[in-house]
N, C-alpha and C. Protein backbone atom coordinates (compact mmCIF):
# COMPACT_ATOMS: atom_id res chain seq x y z
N UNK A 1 11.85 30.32 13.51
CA UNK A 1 10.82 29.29 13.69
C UNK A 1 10.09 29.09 12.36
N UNK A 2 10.00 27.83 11.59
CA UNK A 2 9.55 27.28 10.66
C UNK A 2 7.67 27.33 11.15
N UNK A 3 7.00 27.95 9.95
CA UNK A 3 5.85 27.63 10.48
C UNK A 3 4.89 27.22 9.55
N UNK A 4 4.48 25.84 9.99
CA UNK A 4 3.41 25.15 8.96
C UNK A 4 2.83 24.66 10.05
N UNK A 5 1.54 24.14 9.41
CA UNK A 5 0.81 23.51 10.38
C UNK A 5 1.55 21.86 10.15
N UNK A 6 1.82 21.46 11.22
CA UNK A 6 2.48 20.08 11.31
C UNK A 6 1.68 18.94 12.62
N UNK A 7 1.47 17.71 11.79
CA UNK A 7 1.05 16.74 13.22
C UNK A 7 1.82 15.56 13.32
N UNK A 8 2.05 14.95 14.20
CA UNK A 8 2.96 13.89 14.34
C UNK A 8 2.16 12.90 14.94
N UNK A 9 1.77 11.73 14.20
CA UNK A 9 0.90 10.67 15.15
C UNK A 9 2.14 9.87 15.13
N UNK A 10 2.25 9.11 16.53
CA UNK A 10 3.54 8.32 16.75
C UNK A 10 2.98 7.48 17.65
N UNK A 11 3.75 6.54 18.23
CA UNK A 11 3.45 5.60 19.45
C UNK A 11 4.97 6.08 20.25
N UNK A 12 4.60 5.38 21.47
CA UNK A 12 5.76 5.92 22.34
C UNK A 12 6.91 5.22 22.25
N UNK A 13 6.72 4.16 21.83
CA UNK A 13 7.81 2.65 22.31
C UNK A 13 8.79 2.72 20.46
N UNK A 14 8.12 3.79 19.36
CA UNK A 14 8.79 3.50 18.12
C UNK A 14 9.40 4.32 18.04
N UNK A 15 10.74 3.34 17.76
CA UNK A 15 12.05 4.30 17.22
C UNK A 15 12.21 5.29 16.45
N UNK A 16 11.69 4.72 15.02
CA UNK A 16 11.56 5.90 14.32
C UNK A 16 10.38 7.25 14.22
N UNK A 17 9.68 7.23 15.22
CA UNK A 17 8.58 8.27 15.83
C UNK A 17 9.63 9.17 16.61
N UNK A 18 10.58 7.89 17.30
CA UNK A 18 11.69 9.59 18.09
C UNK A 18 12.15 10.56 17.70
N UNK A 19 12.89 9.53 16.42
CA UNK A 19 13.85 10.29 15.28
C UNK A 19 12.99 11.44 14.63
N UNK A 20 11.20 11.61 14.45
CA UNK A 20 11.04 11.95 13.78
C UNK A 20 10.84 13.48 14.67
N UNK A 21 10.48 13.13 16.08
CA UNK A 21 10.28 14.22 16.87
C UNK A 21 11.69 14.83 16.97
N UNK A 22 12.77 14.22 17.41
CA UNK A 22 13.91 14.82 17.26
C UNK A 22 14.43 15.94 15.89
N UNK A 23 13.82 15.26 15.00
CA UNK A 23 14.31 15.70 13.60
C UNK A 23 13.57 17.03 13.44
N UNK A 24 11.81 17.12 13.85
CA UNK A 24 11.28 18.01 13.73
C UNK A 24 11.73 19.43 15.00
N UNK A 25 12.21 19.11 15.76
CA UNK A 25 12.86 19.84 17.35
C UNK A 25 14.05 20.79 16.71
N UNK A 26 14.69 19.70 15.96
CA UNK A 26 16.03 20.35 15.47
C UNK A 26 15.70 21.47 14.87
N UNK A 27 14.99 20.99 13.74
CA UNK A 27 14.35 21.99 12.55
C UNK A 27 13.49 23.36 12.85
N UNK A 28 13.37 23.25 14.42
CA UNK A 28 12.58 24.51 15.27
C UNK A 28 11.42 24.45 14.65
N UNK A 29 10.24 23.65 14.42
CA UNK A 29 9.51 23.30 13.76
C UNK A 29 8.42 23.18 14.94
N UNK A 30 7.32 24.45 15.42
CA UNK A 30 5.95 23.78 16.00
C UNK A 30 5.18 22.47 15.51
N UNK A 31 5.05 21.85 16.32
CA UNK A 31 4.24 20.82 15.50
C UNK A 31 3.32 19.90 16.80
N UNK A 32 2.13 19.68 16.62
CA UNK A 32 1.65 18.44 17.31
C UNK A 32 1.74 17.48 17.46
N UNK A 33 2.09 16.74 18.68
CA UNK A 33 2.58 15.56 19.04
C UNK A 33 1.47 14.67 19.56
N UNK A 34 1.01 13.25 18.79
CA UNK A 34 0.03 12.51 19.66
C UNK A 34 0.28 11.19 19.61
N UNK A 35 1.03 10.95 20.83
CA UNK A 35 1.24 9.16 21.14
C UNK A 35 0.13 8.66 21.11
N UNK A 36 -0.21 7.51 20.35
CA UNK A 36 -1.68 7.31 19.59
C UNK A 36 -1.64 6.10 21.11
N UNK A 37 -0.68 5.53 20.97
CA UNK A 37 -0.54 4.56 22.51
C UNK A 37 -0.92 4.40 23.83
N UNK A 38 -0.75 6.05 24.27
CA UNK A 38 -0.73 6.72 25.36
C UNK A 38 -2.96 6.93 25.26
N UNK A 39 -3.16 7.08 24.18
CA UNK A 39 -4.90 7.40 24.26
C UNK A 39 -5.41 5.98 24.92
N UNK A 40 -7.07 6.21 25.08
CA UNK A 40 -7.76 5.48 25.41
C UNK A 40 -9.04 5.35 25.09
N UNK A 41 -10.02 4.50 24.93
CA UNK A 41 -11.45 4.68 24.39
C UNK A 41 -11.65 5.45 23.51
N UNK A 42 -12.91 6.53 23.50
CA UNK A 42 -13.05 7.09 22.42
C UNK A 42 -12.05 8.07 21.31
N UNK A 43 -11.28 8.60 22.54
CA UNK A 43 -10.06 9.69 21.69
C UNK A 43 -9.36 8.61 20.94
N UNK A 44 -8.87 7.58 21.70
CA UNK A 44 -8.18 6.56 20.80
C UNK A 44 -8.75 6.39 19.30
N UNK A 45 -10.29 5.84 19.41
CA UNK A 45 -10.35 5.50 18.30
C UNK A 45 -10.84 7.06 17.45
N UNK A 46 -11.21 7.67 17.25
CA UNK A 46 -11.11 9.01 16.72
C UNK A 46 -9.82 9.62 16.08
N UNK A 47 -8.89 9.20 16.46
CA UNK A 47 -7.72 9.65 16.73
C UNK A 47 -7.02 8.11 14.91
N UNK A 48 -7.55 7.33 15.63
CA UNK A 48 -7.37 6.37 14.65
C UNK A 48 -7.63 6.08 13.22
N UNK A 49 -9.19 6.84 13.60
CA UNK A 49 -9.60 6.89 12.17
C UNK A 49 -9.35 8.26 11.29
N UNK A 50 -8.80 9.04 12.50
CA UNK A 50 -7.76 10.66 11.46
C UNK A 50 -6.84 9.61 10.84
N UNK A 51 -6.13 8.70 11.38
CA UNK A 51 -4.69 8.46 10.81
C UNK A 51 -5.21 7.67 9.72
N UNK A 52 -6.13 6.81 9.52
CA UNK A 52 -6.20 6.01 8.01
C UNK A 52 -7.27 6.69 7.31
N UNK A 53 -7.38 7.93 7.24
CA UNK A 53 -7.83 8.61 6.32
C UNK A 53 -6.81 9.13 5.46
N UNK A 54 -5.83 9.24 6.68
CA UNK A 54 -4.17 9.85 6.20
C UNK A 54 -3.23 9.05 5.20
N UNK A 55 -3.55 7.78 5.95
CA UNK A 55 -2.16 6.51 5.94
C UNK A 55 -3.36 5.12 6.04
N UNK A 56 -3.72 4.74 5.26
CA UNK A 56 -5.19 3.53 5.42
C UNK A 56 -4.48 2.55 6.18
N UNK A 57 -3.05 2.19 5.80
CA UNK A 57 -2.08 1.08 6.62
C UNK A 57 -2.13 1.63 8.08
N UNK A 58 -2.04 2.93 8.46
CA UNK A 58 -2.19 3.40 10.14
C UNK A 58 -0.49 2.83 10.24
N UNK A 59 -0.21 2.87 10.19
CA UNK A 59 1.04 2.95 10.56
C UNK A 59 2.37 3.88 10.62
N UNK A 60 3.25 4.06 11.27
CA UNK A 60 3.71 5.15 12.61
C UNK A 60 5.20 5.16 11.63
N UNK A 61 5.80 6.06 12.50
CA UNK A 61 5.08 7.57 12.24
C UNK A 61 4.34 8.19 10.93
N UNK A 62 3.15 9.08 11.45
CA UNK A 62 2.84 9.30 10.25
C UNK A 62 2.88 10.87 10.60
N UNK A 63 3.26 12.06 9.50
CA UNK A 63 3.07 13.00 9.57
C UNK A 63 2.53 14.17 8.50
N UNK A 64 1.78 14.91 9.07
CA UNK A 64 0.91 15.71 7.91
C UNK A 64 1.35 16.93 8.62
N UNK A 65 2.06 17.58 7.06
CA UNK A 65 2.65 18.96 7.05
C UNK A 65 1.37 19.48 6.60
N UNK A 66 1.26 19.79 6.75
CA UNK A 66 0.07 21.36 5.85
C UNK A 66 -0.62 20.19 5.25
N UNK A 67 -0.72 20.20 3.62
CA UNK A 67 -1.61 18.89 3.15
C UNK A 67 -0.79 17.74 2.63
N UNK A 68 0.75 17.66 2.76
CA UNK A 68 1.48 16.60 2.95
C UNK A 68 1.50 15.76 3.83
N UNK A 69 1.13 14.35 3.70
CA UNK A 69 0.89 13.13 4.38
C UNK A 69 2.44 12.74 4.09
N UNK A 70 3.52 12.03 5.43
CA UNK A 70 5.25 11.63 4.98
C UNK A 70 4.62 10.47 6.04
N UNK A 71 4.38 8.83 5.29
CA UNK A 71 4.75 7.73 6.23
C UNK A 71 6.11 7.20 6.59
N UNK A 72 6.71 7.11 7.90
CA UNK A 72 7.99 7.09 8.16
C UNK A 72 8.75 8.01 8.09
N UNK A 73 9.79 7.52 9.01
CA UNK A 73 10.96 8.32 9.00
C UNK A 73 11.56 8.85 7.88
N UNK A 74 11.41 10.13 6.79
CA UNK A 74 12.29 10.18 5.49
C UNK A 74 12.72 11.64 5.37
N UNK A 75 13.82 11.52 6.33
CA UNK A 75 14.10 13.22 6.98
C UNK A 75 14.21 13.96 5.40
N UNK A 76 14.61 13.26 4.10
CA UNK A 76 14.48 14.13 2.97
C UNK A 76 13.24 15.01 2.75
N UNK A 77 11.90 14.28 2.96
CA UNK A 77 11.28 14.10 2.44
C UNK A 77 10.05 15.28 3.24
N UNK A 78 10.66 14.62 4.79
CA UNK A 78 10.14 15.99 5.77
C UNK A 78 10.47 17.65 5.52
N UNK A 79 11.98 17.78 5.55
CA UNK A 79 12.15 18.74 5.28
C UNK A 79 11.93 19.40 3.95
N UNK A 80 11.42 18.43 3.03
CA UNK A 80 11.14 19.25 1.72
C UNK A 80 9.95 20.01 2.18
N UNK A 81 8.82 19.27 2.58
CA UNK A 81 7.62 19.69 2.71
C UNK A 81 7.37 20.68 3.93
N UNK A 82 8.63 21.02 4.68
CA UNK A 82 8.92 21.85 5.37
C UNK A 82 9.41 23.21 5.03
N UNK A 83 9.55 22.46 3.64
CA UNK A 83 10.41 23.59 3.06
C UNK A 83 11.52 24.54 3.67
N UNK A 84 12.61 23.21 3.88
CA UNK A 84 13.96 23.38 4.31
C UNK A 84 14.80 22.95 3.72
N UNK A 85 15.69 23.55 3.37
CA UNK A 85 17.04 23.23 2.23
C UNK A 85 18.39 22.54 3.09
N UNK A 86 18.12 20.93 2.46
CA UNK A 86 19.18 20.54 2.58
C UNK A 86 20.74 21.22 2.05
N UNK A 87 22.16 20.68 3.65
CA UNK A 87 22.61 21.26 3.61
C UNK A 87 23.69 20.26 2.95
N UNK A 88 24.49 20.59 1.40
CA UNK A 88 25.07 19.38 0.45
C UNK A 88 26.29 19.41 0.63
């Protein structure tokens, strides 16, 4: 088990939010999952203004490894900051 602190803000309905949960599953990777979609009222917006502190665009998926912010899907880019060695 890979262990960093990891969060995943996603919506439910985006593709590449699956890929990214999938990608992080594979990788045996704990991590927090929050369909920003699925909120409502105040958590929603709380929740909103974590992500464009992160990502000012707010836009999905966004994920923060430890103090790495990765917008989108960029499985390179995840697992670096996962510090997992691609396999060449």
């Amino acid at each position: 088990m890979v262990t960093n602190e990891t969060t995943l803000y996603a919506l439910s309905t985006c593709s590449h939010c699956k890929s990214t949960k999938k990608l992080l599953t594979e990788c045996n990777v704990e991590y927090n999952y929050i369909e920003v979609d699925d909120l409502e009222g105040e958590e929603r917006k709380a929740i909103l203004t974590d992500i464009r502190e992160l990502n000012p665009r707010c836009s999905f998926p966004t994920i923060k490894i430890n103090k790495t912010v990765i917008v989108g899907y960029k499985e390179d880019e995840i697992k670096k900051a996962l510090g997992i060695q691609n396999e060449s």
